[in-house]
Protein backbone atom coordinates (compact mmCIF):
# COMPACT_ATOMS: atom_id res chain seq x y z
CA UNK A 1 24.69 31.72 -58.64
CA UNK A 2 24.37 31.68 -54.88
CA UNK A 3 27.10 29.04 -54.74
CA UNK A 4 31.07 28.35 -56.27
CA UNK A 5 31.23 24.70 -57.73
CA UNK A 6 34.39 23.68 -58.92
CA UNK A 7 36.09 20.62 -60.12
CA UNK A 8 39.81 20.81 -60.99
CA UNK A 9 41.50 17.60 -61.45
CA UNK A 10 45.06 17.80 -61.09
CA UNK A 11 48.03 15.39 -62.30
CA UNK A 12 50.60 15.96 -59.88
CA UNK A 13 54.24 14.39 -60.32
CA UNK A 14 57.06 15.02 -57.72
CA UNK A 15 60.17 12.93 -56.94
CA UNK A 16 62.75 12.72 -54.03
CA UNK A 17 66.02 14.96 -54.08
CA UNK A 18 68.09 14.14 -56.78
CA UNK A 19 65.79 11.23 -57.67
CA UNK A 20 67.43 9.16 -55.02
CA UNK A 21 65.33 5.45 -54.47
CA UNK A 22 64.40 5.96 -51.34
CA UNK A 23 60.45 4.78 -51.68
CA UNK A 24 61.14 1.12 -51.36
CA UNK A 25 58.38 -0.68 -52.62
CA UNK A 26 57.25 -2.52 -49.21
CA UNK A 27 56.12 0.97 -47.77
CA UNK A 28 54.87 2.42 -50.58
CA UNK A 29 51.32 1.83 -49.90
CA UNK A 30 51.65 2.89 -47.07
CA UNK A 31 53.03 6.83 -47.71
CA UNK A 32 50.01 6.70 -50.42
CA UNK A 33 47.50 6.17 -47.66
CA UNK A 34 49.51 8.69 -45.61
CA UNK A 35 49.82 11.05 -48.27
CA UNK A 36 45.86 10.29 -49.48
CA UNK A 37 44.95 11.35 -46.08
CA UNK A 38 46.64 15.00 -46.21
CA UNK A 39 44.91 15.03 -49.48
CA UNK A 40 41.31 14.57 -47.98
CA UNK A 41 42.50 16.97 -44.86
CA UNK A 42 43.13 19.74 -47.54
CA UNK A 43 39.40 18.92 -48.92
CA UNK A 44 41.69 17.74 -51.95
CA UNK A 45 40.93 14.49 -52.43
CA UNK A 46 43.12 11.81 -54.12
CA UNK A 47 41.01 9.50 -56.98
CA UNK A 48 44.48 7.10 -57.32
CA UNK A 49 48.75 7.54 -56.01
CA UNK A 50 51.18 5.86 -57.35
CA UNK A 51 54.82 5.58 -57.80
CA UNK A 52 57.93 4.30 -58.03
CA UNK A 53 61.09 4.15 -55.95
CA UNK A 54 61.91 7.73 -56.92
CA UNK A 55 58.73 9.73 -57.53
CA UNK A 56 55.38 10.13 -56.99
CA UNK A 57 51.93 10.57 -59.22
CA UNK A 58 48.84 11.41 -57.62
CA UNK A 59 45.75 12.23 -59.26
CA UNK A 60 43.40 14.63 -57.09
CA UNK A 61 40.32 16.59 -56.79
CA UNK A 62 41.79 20.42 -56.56
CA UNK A 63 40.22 21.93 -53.23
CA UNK A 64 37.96 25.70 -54.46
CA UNK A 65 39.37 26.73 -51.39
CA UNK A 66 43.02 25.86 -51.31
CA UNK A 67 45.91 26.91 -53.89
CA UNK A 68 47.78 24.19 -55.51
CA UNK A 69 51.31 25.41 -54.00
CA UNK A 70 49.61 24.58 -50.60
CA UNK A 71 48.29 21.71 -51.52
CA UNK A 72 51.80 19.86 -52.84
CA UNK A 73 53.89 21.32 -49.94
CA UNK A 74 51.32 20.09 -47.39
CA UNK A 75 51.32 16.91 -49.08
CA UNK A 76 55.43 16.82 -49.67
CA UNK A 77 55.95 18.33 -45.99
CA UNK A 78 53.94 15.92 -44.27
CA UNK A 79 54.93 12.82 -45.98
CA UNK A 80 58.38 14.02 -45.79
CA UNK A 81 58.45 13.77 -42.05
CA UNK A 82 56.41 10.55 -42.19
CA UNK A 83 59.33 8.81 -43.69
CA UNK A 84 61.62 10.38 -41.42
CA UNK A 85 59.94 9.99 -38.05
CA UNK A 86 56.81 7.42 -38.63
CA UNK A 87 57.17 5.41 -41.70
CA UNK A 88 60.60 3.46 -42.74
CA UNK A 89 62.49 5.87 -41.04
CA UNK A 90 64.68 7.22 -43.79
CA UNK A 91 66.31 10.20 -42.00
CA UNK A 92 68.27 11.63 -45.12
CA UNK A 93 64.79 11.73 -46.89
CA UNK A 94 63.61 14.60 -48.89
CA UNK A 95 61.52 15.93 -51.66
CA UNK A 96 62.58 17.75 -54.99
CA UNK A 97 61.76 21.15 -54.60
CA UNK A 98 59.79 21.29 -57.89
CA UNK A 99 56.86 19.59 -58.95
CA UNK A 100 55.01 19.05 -62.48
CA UNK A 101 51.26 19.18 -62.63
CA UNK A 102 48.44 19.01 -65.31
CA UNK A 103 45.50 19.73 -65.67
CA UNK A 104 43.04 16.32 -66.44
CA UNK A 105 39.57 16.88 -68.10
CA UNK A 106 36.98 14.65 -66.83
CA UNK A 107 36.85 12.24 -70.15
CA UNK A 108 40.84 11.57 -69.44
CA UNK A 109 40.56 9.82 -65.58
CA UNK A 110 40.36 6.61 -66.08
CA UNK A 111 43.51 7.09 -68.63
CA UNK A 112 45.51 9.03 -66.03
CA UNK A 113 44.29 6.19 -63.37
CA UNK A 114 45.66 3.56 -64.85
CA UNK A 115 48.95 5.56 -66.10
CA UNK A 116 49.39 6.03 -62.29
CA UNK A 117 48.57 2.63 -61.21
CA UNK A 118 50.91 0.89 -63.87
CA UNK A 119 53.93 2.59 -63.10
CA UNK A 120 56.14 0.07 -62.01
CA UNK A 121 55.46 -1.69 -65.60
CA UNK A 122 55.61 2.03 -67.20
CA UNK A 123 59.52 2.76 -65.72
CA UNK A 124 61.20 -0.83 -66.91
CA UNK A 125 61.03 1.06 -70.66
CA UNK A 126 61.13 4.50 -69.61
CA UNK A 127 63.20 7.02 -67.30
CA UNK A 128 61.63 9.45 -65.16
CA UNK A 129 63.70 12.43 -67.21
CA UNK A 130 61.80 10.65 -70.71
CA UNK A 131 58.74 10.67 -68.90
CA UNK A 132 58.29 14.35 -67.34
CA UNK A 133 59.94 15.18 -71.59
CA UNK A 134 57.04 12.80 -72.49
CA UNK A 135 54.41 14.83 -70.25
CA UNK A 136 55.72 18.55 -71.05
CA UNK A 137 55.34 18.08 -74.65
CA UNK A 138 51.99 15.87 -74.62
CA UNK A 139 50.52 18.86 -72.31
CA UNK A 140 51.92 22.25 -74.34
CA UNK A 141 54.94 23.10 -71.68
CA UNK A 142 58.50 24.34 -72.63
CA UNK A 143 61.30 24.12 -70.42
CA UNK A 144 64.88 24.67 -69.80
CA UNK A 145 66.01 20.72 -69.16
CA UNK A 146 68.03 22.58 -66.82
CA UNK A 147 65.97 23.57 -64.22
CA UNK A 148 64.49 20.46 -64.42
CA UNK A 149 67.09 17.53 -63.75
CA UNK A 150 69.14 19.57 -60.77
């Protein structure tokens, strides 16, 4: 083959430190668009972001020539200063270090599209902590709670 073709999606969850609720819903289309734009400057681009005001889902189109460590702290760096400098101007602002992310076969977008879309209806019956529990177990991952709530 004279070419590489690839197409990894990728289900990516990450939320602010300590799950503070700093993305106040009249900006948050806004840091999507931001965010969607480091996305397509990574030749990663987002299909759908959503959120609420204390994490992040974004559903994306894995670059062949990127890593997906570079990809989220692009995307988390950039946005990160965005709200600090351009956006609402939230100066204590930061990202989790961690991030969650799954794999999503073709047949499963539209699904994951509107799981990410409805998530304001999606967290009045459900925590963040019951839905990353929710996510681990639907996609095969053990983990140390732990390491996951700091």
């Amino acid at each position: 083959m004279s070419q590489s073709l690839v197409k990894n999606l990728v289900h990516l969850v990450y939320s602010t430190k300590q799950r503070q609720p700093w993305i106040a819903k009249n900006y948050r289309d806004d840091l999507y668009a931001y965010q969607a734009g480091i996305f397509k400057e990574w030749a990663s681009p987002a299909l759908v972001i959503g959120g609420v005001e204390d994490h992040v889902h974004a559903l994306f189109s894995l670059s062949k020539n990127h890593a997906l460590k570079k990809i989220v702290e692009e995307v988390k760096t950039g946005s990160s200063k965005w709200m600090k400098n351009e956006g609402p101007r939230v100066v204590d602002f930061y990202w989790q270090g961690g991030y969650a992310a799954f794999s999503v076969s073709q047949s499963n977008v539209e699904a994951v599209k509107r799981y990410i879309k409805n998530q304001e209806k999606h967290h009045r019956k459900m925590t963040f902590q019951d839905e990353l529990r929710e996510l681990f177990q639907r996609h095969g991952i053990e983990f140390d709670e732990r390491y996951v709530w700091d």
